[in-house]
Structure formats: C-alpha cells, structure tokens
N, C-alpha and C. Protein backbone atom coordinates (compact mmCIF):
# COMPACT_ATOMS: atom_id res chain seq x y z
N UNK A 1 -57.87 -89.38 71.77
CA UNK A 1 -57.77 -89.01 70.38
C UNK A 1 -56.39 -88.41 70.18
N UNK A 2 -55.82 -88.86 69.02
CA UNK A 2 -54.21 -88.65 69.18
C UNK A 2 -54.21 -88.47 67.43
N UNK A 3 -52.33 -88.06 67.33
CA UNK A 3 -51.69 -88.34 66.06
C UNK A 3 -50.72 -88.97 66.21
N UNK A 4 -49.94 -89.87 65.45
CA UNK A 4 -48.65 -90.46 65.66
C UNK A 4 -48.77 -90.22 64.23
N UNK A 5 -47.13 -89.58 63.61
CA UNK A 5 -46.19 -89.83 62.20
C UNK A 5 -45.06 -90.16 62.74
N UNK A 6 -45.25 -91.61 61.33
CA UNK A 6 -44.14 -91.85 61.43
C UNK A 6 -43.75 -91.51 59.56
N UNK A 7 -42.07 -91.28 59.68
CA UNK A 7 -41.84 -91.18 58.10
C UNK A 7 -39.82 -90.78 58.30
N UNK A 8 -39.21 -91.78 57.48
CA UNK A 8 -37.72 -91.16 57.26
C UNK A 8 -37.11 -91.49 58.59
N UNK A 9 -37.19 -92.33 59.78
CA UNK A 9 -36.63 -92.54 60.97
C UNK A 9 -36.98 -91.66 61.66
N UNK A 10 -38.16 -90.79 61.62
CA UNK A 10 -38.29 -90.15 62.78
C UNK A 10 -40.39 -90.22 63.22
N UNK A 11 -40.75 -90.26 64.75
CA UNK A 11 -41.93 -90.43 65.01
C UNK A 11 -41.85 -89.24 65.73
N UNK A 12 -43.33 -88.96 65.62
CA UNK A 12 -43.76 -87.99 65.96
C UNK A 12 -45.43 -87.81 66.90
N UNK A 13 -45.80 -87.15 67.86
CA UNK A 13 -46.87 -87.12 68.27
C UNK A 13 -47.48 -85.80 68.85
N UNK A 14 -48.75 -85.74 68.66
CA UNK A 14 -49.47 -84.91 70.22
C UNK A 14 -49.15 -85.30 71.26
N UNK A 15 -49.47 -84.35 71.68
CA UNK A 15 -49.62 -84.56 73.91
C UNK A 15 -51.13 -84.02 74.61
N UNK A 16 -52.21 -84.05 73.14
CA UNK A 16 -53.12 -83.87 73.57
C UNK A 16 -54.12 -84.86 74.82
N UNK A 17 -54.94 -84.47 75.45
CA UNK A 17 -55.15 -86.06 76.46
C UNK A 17 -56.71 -85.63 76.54
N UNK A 18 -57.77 -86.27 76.03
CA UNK A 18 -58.76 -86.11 76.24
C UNK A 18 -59.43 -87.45 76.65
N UNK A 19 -60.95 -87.60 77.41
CA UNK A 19 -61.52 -88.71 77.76
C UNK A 19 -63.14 -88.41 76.68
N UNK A 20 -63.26 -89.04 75.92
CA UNK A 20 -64.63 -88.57 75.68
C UNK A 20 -64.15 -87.16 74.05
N UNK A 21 -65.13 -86.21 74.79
CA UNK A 21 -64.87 -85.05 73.89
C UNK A 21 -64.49 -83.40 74.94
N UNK A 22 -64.18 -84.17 76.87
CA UNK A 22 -63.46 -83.45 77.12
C UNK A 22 -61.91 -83.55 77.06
N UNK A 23 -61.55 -81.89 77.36
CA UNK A 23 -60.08 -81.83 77.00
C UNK A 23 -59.53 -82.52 78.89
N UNK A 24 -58.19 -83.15 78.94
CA UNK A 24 -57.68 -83.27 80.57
C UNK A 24 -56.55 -82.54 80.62
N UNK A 25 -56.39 -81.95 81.82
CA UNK A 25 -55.34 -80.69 82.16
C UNK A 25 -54.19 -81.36 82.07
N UNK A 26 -53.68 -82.39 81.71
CA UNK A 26 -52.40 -82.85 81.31
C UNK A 26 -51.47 -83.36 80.20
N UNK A 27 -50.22 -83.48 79.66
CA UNK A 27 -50.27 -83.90 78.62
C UNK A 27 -49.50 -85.48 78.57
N UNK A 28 -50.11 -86.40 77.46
CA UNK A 28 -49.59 -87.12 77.29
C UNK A 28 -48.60 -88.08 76.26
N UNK A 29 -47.66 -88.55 76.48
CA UNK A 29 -46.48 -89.24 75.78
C UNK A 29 -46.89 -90.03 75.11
N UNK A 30 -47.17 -90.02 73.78
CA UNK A 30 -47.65 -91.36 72.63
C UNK A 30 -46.63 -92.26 72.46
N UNK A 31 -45.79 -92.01 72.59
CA UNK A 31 -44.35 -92.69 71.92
C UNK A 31 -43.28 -92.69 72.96
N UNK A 32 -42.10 -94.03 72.24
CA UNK A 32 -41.38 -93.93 73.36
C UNK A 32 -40.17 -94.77 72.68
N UNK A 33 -39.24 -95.27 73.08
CA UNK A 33 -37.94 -95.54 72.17
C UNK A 33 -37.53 -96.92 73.33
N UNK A 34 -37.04 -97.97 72.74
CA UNK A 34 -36.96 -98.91 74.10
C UNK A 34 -35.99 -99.96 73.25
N UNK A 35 -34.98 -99.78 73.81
CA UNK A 35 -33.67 -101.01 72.84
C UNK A 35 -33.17 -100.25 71.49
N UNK A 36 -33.33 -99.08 71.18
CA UNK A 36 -33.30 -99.03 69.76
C UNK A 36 -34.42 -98.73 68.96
N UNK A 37 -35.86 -99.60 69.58
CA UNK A 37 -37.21 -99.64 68.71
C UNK A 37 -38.16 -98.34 69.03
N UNK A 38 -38.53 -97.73 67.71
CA UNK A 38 -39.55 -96.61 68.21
C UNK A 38 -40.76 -97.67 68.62
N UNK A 39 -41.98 -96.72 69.80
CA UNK A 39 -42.84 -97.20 69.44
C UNK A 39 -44.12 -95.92 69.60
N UNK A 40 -45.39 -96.20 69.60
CA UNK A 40 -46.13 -95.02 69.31
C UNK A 40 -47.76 -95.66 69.51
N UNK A 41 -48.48 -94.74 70.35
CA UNK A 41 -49.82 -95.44 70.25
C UNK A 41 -50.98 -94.71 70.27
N UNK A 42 -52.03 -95.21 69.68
CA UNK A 42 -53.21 -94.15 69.58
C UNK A 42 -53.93 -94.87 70.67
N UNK A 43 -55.63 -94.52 70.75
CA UNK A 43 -56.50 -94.69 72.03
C UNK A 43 -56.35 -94.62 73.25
N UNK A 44 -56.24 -95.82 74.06
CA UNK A 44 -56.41 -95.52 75.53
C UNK A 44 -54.97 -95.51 76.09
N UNK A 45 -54.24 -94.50 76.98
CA UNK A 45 -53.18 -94.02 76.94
C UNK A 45 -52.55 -95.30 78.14
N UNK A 46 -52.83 -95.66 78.56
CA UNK A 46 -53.11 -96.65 79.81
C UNK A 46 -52.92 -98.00 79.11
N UNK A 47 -53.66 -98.24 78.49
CA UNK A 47 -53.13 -99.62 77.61
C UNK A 47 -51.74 -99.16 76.88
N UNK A 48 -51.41 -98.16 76.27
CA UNK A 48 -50.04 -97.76 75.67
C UNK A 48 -49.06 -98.22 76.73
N UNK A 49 -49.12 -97.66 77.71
CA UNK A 49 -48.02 -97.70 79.00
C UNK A 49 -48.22 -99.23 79.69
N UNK A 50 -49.11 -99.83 79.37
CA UNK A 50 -49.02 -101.75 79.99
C UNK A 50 -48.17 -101.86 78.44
N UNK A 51 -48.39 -101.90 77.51
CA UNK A 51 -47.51 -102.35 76.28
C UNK A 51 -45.95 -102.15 76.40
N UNK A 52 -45.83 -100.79 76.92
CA UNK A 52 -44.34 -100.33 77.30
C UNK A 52 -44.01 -100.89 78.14
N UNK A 53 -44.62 -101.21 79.71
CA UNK A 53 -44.41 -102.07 80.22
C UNK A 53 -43.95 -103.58 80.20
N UNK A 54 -44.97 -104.36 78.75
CA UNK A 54 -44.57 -105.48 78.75
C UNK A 54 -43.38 -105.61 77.86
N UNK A 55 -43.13 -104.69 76.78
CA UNK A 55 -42.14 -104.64 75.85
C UNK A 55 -40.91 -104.50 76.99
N UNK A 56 -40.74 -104.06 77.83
CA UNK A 56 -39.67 -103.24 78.93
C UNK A 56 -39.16 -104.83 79.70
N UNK A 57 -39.99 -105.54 79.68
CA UNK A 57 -39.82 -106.94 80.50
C UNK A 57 -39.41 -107.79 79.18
N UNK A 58 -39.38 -107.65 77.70
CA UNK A 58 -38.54 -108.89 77.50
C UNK A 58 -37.76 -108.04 76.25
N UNK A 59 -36.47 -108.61 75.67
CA UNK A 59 -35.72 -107.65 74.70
C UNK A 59 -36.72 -107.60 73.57
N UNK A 60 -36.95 -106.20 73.01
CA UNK A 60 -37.64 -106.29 71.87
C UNK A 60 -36.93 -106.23 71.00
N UNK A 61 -36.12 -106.91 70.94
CA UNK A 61 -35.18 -107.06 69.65
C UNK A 61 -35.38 -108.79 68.97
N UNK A 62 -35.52 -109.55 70.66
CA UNK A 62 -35.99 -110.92 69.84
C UNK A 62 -37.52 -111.18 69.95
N UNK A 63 -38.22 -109.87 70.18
CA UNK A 63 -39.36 -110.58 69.87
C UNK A 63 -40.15 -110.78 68.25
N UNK A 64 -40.21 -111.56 68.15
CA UNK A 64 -40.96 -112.17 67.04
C UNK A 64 -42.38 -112.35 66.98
N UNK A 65 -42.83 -112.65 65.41
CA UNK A 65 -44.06 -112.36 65.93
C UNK A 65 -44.91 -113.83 65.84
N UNK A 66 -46.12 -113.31 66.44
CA UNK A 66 -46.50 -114.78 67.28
C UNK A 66 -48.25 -114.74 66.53
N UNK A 67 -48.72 -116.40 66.21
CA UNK A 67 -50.09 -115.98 65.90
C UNK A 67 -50.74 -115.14 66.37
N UNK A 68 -52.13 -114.83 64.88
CA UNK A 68 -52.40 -113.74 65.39
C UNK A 68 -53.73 -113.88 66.46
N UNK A 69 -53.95 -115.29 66.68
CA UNK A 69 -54.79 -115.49 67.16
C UNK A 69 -54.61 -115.60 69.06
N UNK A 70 -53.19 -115.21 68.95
CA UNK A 70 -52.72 -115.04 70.73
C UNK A 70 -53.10 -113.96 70.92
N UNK A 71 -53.11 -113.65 72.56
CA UNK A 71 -53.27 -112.70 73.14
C UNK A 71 -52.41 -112.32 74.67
N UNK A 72 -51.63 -110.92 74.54
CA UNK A 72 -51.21 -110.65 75.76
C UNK A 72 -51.67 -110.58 77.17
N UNK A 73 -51.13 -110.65 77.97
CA UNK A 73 -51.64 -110.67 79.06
C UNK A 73 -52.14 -109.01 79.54
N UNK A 74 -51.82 -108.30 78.77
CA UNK A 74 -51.80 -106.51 79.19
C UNK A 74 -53.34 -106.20 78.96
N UNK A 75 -53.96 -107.57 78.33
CA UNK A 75 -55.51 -106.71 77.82
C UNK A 75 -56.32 -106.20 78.64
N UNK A 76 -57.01 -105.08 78.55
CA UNK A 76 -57.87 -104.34 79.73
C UNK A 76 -59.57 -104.56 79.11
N UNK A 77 -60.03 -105.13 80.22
CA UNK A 77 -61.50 -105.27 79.95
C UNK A 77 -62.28 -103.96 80.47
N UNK A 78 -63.35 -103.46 80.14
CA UNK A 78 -64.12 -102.39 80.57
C UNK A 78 -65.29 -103.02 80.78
N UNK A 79 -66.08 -103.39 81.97
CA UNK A 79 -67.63 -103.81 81.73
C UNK A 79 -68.30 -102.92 81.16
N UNK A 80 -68.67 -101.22 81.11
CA UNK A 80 -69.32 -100.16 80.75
C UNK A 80 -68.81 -100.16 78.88
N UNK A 81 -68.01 -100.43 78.19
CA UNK A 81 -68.35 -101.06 76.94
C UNK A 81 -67.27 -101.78 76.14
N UNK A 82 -67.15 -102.72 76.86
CA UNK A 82 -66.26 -104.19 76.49
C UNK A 82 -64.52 -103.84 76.25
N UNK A 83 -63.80 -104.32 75.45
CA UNK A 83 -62.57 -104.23 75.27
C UNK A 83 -62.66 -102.78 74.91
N UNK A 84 -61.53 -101.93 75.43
CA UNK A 84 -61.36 -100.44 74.83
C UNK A 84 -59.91 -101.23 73.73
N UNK A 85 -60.19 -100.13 73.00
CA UNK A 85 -59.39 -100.47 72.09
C UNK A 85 -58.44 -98.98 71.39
N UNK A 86 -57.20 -99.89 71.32
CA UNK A 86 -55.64 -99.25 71.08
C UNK A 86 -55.05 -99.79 69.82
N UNK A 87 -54.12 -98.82 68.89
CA UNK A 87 -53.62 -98.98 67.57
C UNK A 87 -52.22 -98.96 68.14
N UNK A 88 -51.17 -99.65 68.01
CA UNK A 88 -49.72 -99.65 68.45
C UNK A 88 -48.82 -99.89 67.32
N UNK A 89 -48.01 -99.11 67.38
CA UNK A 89 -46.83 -99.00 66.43
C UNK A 89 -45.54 -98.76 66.60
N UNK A 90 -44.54 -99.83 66.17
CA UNK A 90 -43.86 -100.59 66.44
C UNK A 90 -42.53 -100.34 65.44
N UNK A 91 -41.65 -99.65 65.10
CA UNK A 91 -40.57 -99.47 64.51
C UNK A 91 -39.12 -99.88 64.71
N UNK A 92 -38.72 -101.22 64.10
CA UNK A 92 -37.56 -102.04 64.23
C UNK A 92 -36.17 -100.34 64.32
N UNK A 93 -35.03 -100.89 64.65
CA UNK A 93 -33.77 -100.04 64.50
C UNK A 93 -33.49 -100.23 62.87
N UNK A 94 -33.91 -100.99 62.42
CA UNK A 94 -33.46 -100.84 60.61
C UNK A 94 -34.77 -100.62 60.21
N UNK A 95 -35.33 -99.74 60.57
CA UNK A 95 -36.95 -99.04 60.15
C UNK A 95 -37.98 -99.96 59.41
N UNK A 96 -37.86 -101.06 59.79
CA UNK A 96 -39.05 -102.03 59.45
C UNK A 96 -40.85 -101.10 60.41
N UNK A 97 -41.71 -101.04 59.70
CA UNK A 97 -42.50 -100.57 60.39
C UNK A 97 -43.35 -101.81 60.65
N UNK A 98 -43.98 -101.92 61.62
CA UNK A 98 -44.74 -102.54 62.45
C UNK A 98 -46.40 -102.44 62.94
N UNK A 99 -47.32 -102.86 62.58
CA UNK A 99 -48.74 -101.95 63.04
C UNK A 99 -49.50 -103.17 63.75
N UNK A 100 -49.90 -103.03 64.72
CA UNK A 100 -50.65 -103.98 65.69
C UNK A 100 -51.71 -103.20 66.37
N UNK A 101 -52.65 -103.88 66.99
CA UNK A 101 -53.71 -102.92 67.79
C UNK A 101 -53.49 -104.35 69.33
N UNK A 102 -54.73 -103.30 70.52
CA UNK A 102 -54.53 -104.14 71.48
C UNK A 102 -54.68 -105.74 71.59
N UNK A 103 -55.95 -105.66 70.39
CA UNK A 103 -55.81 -107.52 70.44
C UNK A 103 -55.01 -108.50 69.66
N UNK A 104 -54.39 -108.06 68.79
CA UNK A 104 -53.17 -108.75 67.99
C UNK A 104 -51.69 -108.76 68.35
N UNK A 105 -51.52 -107.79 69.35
CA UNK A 105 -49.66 -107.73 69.73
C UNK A 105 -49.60 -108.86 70.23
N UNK A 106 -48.24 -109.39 70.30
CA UNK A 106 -47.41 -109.10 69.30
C UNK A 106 -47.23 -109.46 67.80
N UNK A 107 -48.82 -109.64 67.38
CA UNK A 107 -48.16 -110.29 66.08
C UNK A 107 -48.95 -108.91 65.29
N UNK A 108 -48.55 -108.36 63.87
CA UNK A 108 -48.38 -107.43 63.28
C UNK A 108 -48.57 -107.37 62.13
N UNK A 109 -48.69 -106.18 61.41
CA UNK A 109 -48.84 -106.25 60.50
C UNK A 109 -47.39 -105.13 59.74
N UNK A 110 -46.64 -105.83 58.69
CA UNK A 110 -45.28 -105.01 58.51
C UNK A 110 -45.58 -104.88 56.98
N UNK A 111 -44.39 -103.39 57.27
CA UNK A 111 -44.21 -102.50 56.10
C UNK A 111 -42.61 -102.50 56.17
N UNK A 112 -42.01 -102.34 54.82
CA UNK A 112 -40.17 -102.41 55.23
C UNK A 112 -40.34 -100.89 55.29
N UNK A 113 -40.87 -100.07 54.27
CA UNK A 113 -40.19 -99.07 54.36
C UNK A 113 -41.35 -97.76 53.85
N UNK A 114 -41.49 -97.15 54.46
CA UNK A 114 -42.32 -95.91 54.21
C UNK A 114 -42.95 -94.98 55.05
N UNK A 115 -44.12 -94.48 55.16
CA UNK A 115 -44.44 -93.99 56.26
C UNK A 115 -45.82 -94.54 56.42
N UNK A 116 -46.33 -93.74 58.15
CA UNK A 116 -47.44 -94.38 58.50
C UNK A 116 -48.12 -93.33 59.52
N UNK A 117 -49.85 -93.06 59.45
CA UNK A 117 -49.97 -92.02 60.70
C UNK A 117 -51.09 -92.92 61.12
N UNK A 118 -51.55 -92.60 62.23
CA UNK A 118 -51.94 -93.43 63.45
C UNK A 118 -53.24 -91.94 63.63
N UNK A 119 -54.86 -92.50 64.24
CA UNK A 119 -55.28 -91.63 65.24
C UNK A 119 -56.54 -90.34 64.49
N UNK A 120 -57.00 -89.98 65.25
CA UNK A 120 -57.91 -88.84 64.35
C UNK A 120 -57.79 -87.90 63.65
N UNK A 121 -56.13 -87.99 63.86
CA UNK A 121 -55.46 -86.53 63.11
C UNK A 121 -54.76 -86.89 62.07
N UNK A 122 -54.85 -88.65 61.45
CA UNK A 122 -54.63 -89.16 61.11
C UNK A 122 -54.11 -88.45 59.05
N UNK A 123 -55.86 -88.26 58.76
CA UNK A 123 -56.20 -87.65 57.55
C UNK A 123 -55.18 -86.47 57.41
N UNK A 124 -55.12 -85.55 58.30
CA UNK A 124 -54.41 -84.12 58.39
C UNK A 124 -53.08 -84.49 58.20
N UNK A 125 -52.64 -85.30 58.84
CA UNK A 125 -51.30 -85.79 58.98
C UNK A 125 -50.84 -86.12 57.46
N UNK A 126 -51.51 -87.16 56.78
CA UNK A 126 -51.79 -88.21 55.91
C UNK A 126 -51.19 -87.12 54.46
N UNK A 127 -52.41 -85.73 54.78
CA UNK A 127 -52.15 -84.66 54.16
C UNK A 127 -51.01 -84.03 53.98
N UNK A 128 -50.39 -83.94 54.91
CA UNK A 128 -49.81 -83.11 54.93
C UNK A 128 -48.02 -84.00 54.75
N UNK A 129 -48.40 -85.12 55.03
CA UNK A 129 -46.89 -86.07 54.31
C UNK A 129 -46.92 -85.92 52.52
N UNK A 130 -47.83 -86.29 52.43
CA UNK A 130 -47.96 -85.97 50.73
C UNK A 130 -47.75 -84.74 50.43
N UNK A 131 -47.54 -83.58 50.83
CA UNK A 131 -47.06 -82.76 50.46
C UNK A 131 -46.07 -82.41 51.00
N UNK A 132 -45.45 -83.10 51.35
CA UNK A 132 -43.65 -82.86 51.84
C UNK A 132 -43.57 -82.62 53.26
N UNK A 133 -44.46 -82.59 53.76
CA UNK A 133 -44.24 -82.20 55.25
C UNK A 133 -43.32 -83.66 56.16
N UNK A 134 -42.42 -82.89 56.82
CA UNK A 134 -41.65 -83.77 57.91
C UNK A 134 -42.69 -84.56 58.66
N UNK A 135 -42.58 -85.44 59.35
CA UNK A 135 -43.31 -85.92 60.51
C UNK A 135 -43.77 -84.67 62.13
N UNK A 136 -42.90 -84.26 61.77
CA UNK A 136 -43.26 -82.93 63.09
C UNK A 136 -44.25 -82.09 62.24
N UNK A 137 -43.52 -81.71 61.54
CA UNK A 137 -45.00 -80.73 60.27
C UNK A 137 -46.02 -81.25 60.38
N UNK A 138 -46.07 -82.90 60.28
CA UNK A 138 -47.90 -83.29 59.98
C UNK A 138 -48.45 -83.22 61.21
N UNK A 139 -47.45 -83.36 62.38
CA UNK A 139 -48.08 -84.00 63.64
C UNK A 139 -48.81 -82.40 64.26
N UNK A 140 -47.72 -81.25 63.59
CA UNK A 140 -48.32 -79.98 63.61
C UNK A 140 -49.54 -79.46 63.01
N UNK A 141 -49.31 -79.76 61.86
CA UNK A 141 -51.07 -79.37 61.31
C UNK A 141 -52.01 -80.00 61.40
N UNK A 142 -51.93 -81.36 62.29
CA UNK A 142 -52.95 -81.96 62.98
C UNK A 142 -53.62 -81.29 64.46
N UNK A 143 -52.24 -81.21 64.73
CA UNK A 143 -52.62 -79.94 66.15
C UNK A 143 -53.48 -78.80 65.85
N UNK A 144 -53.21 -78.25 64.41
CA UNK A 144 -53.85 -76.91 64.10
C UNK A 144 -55.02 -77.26 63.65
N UNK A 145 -55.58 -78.24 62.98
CA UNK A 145 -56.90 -78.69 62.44
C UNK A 145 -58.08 -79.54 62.22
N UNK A 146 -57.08 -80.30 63.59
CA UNK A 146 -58.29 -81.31 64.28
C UNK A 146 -58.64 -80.87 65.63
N UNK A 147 -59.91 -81.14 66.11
CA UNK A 147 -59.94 -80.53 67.63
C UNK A 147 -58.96 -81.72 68.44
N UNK A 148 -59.25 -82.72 68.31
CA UNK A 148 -58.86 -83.93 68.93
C UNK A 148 -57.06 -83.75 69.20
N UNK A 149 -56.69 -82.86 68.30
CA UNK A 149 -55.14 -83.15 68.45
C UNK A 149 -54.77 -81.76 68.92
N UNK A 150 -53.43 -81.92 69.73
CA UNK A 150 -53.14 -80.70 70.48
C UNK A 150 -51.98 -80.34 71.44
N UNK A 151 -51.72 -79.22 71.94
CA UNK A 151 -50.91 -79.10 73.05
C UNK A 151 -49.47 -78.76 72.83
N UNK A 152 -48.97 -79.92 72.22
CA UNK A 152 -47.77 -79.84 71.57
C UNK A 152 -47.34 -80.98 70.62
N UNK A 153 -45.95 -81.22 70.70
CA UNK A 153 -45.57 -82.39 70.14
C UNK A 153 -44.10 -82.82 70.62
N UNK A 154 -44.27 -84.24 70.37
CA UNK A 154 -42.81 -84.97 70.78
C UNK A 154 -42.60 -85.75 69.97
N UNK A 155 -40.87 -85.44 69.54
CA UNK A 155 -40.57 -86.80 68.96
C UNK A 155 -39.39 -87.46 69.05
N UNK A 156 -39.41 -88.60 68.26
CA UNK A 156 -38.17 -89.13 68.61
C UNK A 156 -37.52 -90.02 67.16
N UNK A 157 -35.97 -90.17 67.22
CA UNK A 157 -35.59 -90.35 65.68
C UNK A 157 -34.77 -91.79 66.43
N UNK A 158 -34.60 -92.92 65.08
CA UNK A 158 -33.94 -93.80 65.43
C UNK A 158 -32.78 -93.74 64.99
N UNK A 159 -31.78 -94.38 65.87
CA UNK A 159 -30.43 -94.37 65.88
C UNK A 159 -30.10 -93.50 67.37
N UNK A 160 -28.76 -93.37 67.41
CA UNK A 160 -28.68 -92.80 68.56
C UNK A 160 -28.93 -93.43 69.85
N UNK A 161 -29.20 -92.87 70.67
CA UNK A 161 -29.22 -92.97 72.22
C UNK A 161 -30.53 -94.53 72.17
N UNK A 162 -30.33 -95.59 72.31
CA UNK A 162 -31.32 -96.83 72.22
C UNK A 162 -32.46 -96.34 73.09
N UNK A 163 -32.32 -95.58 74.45
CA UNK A 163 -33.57 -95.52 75.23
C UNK A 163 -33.78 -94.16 75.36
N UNK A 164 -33.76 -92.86 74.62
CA UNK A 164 -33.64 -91.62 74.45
C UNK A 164 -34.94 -91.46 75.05
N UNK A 165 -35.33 -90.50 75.54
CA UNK A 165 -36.69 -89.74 76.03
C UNK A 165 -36.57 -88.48 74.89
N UNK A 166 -38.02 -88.43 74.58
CA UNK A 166 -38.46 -87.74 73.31
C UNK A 166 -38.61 -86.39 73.56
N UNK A 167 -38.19 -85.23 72.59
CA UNK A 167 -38.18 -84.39 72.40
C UNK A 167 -39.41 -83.60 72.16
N UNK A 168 -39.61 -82.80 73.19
CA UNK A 168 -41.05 -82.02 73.62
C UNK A 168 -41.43 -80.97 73.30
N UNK A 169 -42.12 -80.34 72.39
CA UNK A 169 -42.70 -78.74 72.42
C UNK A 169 -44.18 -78.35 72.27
N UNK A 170 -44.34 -77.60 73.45
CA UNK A 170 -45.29 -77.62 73.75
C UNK A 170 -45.49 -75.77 72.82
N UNK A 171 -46.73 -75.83 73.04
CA UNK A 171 -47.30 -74.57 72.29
C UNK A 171 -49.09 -74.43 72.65
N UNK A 172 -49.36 -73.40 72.36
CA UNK A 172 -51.15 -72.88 72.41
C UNK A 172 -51.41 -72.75 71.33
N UNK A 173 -52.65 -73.34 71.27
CA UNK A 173 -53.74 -73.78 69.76
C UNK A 173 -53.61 -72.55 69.02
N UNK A 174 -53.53 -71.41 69.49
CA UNK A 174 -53.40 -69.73 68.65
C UNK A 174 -52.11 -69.67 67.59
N UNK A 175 -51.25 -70.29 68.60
CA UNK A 175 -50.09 -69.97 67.95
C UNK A 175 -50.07 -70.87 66.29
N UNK A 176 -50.80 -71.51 66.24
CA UNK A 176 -50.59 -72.73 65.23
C UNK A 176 -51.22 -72.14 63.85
N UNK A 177 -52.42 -70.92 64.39
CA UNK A 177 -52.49 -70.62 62.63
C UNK A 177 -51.76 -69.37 62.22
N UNK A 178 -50.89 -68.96 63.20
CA UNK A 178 -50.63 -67.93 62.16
C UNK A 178 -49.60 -67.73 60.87
C-alpha cells in the first residue's frame, strides 16, 4: 500500500512497506528516474523493480507503445491468488504522463500535462493537490492520514541529472500531526 504524486515535474512517494495489513521493518523506493524518465509504482514492490529492470535493458526513450493486448515478459504469477497486481507510472523528460498497470506495459494510458496520484493514499493526496499542496505536501499528508502510507518520503524532479537517485526523508508518524 503506497502513494505516488506526481504534479509540475516533480514525483513523489512513501517508503512505507507493508505485506497484508502488517507493517515490514524496511523502507521502500516507489520511484526511480532512468534516461531522463520519472517512473513510480504502487502494489507489489517486486514487480516495480522487474519493470525497472526491464526498462534498464532497453532505452526508454524509444520505447513506444505497443498493443494493449501484449504482454511483458516481467509478469509474476502467484498460485495462492493469481496475477498480483501493480499500477506503474511512467513520466516522459517533456512531462508527458504515462499510466499502465502490470498487465498492459508497455502500452499506456497518456496525459500531456497535469497531475496524477497512484495507491491508497491516493484520495489524501488527490486532496491535498487541490488545495495547493506540492507533490511532497500530498505525499505528506498521506503519510499523516492513511495507515497504509508512511515512514517517509522520496522524490525526484525531471531535468537534471538523467539517472539521479531520489531524495529521501525519513520521519515518525508523531511528527506528522503536529
């Protein structure tokens, strides 16, 4: 259970990591920057990182998008309850936004220009862009008011450094209402 904002060239996430409706003693990276392209993912954190993986093996600059009736080779089956399923988001260097889940990449669904939140903290987020909040702001008061979201946050802005590693702050759930 995650948040991803995106809004104005910059993405944003938790590092909350739960399985279920427990919390796991570690945190994890939603997002990640690769050629230039943001990208960002909700659900299973494991399918996120085969996506990074496969994006990492060909330029994502020429990839294009492909029926939607293909399928990558990254898909993870679960016998205990069938395809787990992942929301992936995909931000060109001239901020075309991008929205795919695990069974449609690479083909997408695009926005030229606006924003977008991803995940259970989704609503909070959603909230909190409509009222002016930055992308770190929403990804923050998702932390503060969903259980699901948490820990800290990272983000990352386009332009700049093409393969930048994202900017991290971590914090305790206390600190968030006061």
């Amino acid at each position: 259970m995650s948040v991803v904002v995106y809004k104005d060239g910059v993405l944003a996430c938790d590092l909350q990591a739960t399985i279920g409706d427990l919390l796991q003693p570690t945190q994890v990276l939603k997002i990640a920057k690769i050629n230039g392209h943001l990208f960002g993912g909700v659900g299973d954190p494991f399918q996120f990182e085969d996506l990074l993986r496969w994006v990492r093996q060909r330029n994502a600059a020429d990839m294009e998008p492909v029926a939607t009736d293909s399928r990558p080779d990254f898909i993870i089956k679960d016998e205990a309850d069938g395809e787990k399923t992942s929301d992936f988001l995909w931000i060109t260097p001239d901020g075309e936004i991008r929205l795919t889940d695990h069974n449609q990449f690479p083909a997408y669904f695009s926005a030229k220009h606006g924003s977008i939140v991803l995940g259970s903290g989704r609503e909070v987020a959603a909230g909190a862009l409509h009222m002016n909040a930055s992308p770190v702001e929403a990804a923050v008061a998702a932390c503060a008011l969903n259980a699901y979201c948490g820990v800290g946050v990272a983000t990352l802005k386009l332009g700049g450094d093409p393969n930048a590693e994202p900017e991290v702050t971590l914090f305790r759930p206390l600190e968030l209402m006061d």
